[in-house]
N, C-alpha and C. Protein backbone atom coordinates (compact mmCIF):
# COMPACT_ATOMS: atom_id res chain seq x y z
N UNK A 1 0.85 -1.19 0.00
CA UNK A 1 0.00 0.00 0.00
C UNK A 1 0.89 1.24 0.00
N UNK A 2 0.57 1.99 -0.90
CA UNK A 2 1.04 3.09 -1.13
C UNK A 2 0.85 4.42 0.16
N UNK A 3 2.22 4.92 0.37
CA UNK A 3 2.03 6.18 1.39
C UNK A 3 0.57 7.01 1.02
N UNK A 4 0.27 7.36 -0.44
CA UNK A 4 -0.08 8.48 -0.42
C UNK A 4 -1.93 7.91 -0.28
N UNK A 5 -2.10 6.80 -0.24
CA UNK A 5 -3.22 5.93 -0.17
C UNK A 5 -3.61 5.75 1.00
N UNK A 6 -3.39 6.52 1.98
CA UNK A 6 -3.87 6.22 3.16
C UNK A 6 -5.06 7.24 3.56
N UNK A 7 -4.94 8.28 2.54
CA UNK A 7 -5.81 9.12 2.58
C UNK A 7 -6.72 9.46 1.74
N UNK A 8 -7.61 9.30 1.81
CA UNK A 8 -8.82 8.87 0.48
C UNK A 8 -10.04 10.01 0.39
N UNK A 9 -9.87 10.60 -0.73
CA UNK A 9 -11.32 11.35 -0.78
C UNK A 9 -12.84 11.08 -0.77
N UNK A 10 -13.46 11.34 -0.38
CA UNK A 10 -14.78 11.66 -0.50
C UNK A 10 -14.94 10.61 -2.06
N UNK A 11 -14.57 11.20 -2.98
CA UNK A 11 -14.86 10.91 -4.38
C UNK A 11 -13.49 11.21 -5.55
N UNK A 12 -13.22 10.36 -6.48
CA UNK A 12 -12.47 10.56 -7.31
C UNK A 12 -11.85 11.50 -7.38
N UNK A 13 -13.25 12.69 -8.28
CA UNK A 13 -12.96 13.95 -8.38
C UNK A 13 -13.26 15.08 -7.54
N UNK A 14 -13.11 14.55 -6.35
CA UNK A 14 -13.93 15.48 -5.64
C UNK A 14 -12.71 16.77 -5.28
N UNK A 15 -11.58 16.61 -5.50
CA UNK A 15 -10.50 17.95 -4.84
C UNK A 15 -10.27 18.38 -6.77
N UNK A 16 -10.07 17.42 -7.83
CA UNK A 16 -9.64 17.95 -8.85
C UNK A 16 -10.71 16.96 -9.60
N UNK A 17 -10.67 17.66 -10.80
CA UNK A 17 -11.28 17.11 -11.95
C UNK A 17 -10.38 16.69 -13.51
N UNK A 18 -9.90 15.71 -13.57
CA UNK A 18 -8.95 15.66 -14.43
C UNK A 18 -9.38 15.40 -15.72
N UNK A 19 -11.10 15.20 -16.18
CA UNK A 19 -11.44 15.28 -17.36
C UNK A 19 -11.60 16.24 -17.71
N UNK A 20 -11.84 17.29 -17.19
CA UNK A 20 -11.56 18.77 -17.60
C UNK A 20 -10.59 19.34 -18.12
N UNK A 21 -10.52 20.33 -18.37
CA UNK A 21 -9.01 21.22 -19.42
C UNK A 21 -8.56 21.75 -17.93
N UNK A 22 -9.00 22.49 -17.15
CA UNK A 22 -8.44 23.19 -16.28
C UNK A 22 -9.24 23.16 -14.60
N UNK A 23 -8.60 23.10 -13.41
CA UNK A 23 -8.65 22.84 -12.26
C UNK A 23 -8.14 23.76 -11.48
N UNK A 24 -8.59 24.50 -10.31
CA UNK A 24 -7.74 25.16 -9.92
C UNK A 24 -7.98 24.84 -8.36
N UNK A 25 -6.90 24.42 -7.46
CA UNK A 25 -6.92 24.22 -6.61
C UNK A 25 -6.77 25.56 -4.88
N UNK A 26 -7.40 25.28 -4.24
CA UNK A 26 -7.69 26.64 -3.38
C UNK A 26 -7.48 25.87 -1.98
N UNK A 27 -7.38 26.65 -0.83
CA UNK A 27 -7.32 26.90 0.63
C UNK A 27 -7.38 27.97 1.12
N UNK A 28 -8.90 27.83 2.07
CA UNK A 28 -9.11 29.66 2.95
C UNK A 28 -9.24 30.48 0.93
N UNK A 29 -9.27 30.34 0.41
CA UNK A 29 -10.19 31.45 -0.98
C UNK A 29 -8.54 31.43 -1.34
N UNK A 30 -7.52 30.50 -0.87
CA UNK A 30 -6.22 31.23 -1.64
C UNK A 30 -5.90 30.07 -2.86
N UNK A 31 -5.55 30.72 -3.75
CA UNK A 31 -5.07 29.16 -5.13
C UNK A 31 -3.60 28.82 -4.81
N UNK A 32 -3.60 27.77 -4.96
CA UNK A 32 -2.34 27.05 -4.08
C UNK A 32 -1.42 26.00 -5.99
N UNK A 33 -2.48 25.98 -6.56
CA UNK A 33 -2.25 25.73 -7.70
C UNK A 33 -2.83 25.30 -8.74
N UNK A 34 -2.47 25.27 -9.91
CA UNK A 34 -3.58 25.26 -11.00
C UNK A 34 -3.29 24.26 -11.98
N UNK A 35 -4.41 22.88 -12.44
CA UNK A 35 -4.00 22.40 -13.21
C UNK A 35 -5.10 22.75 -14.65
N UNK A 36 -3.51 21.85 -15.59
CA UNK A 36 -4.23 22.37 -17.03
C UNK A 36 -4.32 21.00 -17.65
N UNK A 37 -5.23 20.64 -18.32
CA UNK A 37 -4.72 19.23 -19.02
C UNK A 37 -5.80 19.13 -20.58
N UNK A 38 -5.33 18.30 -21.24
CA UNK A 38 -6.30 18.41 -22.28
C UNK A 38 -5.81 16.67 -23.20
N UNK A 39 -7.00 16.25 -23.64
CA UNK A 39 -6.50 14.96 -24.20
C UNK A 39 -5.79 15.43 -25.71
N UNK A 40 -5.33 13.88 -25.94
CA UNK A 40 -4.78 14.20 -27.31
C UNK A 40 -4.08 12.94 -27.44
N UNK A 41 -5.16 12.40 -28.34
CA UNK A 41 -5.24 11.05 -29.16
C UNK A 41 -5.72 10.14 -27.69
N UNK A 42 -5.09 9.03 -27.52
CA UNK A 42 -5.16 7.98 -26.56
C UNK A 42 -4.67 8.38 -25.31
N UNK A 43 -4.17 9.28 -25.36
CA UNK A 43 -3.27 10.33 -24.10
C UNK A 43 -3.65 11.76 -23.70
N UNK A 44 -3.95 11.42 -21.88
CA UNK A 44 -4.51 12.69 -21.52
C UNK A 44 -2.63 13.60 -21.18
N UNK A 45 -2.48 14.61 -21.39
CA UNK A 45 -1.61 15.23 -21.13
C UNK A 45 -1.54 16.59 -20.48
N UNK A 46 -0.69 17.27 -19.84
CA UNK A 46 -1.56 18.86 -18.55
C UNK A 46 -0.09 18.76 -17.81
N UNK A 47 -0.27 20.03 -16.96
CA UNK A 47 0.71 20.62 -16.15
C UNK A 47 0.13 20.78 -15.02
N UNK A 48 0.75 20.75 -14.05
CA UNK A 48 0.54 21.46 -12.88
C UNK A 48 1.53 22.84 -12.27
N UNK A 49 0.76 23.98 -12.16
CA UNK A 49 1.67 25.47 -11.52
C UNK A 49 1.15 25.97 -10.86
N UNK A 50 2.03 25.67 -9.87
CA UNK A 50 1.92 26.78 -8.19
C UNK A 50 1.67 28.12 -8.49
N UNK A 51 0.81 28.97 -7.56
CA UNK A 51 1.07 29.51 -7.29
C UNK A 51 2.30 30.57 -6.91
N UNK A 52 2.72 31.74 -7.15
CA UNK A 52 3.88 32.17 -6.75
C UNK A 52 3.90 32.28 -5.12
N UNK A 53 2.90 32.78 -4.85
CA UNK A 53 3.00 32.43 -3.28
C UNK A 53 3.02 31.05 -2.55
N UNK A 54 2.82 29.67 -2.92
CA UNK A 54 2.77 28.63 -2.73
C UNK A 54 3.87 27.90 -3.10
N UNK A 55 4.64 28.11 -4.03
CA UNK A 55 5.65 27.53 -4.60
C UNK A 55 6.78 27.01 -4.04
N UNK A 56 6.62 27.07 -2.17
CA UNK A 56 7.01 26.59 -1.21
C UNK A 56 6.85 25.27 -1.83
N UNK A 57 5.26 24.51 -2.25
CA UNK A 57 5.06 23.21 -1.94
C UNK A 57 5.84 22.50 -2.90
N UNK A 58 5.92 22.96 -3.97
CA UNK A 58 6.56 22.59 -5.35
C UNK A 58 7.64 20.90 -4.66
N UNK A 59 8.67 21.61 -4.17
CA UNK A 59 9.56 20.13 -3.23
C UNK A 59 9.01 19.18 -2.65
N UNK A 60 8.08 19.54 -1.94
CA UNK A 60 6.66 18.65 -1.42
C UNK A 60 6.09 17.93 -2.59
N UNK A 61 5.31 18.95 -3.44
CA UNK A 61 4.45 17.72 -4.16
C UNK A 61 5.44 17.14 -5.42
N UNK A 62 6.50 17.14 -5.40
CA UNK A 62 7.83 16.48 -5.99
C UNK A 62 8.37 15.08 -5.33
N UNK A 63 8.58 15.30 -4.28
CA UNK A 63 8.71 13.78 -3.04
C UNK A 63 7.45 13.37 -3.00
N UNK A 64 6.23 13.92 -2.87
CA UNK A 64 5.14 12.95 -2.49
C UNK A 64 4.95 12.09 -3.72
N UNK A 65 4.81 12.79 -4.58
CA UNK A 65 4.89 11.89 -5.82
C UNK A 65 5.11 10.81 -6.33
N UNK A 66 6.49 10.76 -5.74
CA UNK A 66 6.80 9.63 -6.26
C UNK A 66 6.75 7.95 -4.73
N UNK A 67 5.81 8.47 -3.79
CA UNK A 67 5.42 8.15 -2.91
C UNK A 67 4.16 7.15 -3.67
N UNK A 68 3.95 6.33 -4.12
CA UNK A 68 2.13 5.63 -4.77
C UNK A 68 2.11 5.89 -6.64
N UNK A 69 2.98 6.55 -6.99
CA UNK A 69 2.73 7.42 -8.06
C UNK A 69 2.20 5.95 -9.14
N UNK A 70 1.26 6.11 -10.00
CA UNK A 70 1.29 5.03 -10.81
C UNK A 70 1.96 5.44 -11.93
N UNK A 71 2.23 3.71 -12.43
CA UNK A 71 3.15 3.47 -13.28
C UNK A 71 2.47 4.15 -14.63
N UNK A 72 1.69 4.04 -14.97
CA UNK A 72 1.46 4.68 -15.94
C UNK A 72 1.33 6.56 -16.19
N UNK A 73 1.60 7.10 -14.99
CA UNK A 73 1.77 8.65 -14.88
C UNK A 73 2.98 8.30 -15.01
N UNK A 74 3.56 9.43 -16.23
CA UNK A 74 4.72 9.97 -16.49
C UNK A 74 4.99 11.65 -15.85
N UNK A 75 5.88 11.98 -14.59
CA UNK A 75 5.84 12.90 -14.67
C UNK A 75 7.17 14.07 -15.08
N UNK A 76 7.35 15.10 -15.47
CA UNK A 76 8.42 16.06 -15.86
C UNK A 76 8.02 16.97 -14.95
N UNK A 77 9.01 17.40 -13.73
CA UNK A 77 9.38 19.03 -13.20
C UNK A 77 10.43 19.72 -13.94
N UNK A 78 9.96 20.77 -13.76
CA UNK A 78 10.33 21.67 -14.09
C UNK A 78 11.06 22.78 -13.06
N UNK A 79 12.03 22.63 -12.07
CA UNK A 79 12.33 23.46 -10.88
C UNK A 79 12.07 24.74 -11.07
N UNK A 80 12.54 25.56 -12.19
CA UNK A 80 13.12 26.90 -12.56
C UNK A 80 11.08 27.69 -12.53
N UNK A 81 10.21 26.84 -12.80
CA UNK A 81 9.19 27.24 -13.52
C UNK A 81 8.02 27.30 -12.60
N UNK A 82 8.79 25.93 -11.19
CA UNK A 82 7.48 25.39 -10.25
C UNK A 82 6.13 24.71 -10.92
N UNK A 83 6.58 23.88 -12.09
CA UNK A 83 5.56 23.42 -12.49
C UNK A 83 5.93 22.03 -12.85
N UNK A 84 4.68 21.35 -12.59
CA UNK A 84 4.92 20.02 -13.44
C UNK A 84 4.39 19.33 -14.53
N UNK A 85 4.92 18.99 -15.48
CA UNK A 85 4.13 18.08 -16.89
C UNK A 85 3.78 16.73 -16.81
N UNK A 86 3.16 16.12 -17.22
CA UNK A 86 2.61 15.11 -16.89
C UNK A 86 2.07 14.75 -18.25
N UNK A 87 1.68 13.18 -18.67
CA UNK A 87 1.04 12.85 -19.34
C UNK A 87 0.85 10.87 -18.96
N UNK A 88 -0.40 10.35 -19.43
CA UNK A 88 -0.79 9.18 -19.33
C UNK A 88 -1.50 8.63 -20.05
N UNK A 89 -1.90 7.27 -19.95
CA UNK A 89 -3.07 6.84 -21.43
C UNK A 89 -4.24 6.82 -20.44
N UNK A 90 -5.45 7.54 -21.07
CA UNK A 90 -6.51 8.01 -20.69
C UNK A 90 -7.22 6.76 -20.21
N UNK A 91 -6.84 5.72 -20.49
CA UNK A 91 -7.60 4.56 -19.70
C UNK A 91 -7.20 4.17 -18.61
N UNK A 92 -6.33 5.11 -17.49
CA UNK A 92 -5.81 5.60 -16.76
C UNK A 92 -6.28 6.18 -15.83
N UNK A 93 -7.29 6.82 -16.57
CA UNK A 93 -8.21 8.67 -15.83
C UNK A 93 -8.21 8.33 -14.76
N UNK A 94 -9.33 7.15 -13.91
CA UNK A 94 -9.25 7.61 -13.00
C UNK A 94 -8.22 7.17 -11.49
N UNK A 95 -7.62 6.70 -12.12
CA UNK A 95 -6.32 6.11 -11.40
C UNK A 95 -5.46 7.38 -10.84
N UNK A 96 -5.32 8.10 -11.92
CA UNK A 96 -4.23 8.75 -11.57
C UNK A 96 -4.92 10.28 -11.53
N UNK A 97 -6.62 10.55 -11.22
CA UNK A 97 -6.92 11.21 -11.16
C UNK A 97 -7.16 11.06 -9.10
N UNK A 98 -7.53 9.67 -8.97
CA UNK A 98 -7.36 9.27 -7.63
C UNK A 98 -5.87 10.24 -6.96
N UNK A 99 -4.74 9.59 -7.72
CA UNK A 99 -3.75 9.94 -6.94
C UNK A 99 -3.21 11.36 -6.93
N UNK A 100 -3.78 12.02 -8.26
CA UNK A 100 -3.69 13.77 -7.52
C UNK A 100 -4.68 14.08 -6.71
N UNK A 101 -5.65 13.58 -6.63
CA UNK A 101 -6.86 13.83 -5.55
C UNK A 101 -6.05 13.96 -4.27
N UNK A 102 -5.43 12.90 -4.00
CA UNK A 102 -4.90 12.20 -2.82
C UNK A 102 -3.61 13.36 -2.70
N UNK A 103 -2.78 13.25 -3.45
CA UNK A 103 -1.62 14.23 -3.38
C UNK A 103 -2.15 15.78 -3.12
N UNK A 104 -2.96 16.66 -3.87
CA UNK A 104 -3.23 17.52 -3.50
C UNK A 104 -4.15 17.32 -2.28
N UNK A 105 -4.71 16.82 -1.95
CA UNK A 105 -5.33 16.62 -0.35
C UNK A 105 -4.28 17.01 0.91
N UNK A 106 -2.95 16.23 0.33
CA UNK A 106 -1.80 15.85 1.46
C UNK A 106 -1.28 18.20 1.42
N UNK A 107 -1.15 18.51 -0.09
CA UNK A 107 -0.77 19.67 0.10
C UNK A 107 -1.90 20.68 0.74
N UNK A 108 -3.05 20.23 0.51
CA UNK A 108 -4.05 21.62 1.16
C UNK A 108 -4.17 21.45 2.88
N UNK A 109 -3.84 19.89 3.44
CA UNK A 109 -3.68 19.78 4.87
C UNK A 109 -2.32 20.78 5.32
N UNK A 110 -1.40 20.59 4.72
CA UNK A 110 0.01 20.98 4.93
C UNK A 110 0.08 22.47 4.89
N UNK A 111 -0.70 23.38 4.04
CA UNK A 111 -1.07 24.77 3.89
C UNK A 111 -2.17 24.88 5.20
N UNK A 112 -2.90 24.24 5.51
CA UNK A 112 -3.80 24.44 6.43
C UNK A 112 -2.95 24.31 8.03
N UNK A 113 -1.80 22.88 8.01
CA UNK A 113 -0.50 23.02 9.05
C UNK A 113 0.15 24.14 9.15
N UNK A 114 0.75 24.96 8.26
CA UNK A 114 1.52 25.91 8.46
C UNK A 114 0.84 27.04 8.63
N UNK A 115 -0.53 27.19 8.45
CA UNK A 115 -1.43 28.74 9.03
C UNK A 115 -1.27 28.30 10.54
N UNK A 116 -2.02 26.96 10.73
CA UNK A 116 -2.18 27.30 12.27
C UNK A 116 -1.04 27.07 12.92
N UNK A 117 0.24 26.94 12.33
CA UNK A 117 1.63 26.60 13.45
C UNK A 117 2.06 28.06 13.33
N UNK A 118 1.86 28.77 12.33
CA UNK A 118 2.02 30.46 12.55
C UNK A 118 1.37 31.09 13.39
N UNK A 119 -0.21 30.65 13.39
CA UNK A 119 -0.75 31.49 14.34
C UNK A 119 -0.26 31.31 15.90
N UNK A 120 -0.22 29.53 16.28
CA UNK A 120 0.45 29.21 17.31
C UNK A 120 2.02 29.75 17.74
N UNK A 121 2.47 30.22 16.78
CA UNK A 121 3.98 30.83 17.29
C UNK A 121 3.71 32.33 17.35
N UNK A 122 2.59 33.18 16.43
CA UNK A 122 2.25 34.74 16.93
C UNK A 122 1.81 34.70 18.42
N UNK A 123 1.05 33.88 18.37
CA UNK A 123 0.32 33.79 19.85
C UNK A 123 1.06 33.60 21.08
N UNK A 124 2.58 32.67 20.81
CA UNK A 124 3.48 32.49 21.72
C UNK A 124 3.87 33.80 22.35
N UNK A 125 4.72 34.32 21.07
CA UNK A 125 6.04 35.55 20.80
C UNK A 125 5.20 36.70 21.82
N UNK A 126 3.77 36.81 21.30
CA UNK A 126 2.75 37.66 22.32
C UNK A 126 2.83 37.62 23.83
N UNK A 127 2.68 35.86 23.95
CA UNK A 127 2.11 35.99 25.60
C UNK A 127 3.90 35.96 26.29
N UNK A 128 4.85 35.60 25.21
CA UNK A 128 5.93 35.92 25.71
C UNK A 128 6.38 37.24 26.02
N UNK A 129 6.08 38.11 25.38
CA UNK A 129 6.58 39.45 25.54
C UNK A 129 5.46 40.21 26.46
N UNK A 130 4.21 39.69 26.80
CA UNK A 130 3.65 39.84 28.13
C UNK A 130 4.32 40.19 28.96
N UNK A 131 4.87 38.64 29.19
CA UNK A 131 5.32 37.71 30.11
C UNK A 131 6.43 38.50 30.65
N UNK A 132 7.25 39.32 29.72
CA UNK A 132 8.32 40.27 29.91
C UNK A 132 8.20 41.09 30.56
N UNK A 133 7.17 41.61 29.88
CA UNK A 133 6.23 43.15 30.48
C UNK A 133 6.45 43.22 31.91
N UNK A 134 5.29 42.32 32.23
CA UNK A 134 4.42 41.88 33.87
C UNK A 134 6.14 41.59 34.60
N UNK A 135 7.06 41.19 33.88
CA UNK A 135 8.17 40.53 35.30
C UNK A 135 8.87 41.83 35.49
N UNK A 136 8.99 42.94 34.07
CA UNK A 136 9.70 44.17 34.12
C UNK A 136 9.01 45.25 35.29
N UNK A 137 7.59 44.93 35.39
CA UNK A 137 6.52 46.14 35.72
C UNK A 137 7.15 45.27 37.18
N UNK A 138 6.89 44.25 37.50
CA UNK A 138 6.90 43.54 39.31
C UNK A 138 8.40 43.74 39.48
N UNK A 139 9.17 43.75 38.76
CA UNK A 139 10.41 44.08 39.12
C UNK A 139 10.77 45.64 39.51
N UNK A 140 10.24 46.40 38.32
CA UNK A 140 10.42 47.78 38.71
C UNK A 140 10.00 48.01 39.94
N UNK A 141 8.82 47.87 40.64
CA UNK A 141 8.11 47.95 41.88
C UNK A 141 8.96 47.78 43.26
N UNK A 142 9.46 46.43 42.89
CA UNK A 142 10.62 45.80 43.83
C UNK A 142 11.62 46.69 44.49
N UNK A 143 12.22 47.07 42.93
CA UNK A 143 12.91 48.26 43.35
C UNK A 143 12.66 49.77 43.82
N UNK A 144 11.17 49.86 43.95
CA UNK A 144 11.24 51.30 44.84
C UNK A 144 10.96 51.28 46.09
């Protein structure tokens, strides 16, 4: 069993739609990345591109990848571009429409990890510099 199979959607297409030409993937109203794909002949073929603000995940959904990836997805990155090419034989669809389902699932949890481990470290740095405050204010006191 594949890593990236442990996590299963709702439905096929339920995070992406890969019979479509274009997909665009979101978290909190933000696009995290966009796919393009279009058949041609016996072969569905498409890209996937981050976001410029997201393009953090790019290394991420590069290792996960090849985590379950089926054999019949061919994929090409592109580092310089943050995008990836892809192509497969359409009798495929929903195989490897499963496993971007699944892969982008793993990236919109991971965007949803790093909001709230930010908010949890603003919230720290805060009650830390309280924390400063209140020992500076009981200290000053001390001393008069």
């Amino acid at each position: 069993m594949s890593a990236l199979s442990q996590t299963k959607p709702a439905s096929v297409d339920q995070l992406i739609g890969l019979s479509s030409g274009y997909s665009k993937v979101s978290v909190n109203q933000q696009e995290i990345v966009k796919i393009f794909n279009q058949k041609s002949g016996l072969v569905m073929q498409g890209m996937c591109k981050f976001d410029e603000s997201f393009e953090f995940l790019f290394p991420l959904f590069k290792g996960l990848s090849e985590a379950g990836k089926p054999r019949s997805l061919n994929l090409s990155f592109a580092s310089s571009e943050k995008a990836v090419y892809f192509h497969y034989p359409e009798s495929n669809q929903s195989e490897v429409s499963s496993f971007f389902s699944q892969l982008i699932l793993h990236l919109q949890n991971e965007v949803r990890f790093k909001k709230v481990l930010k908010e949890i470290i603003r919230h720290r740095k805060h009650f830390l510099s309280e924390q400063i405050l209140l020992q500076n204010a009981i200290m000053g006191r001390a001393d008069n």
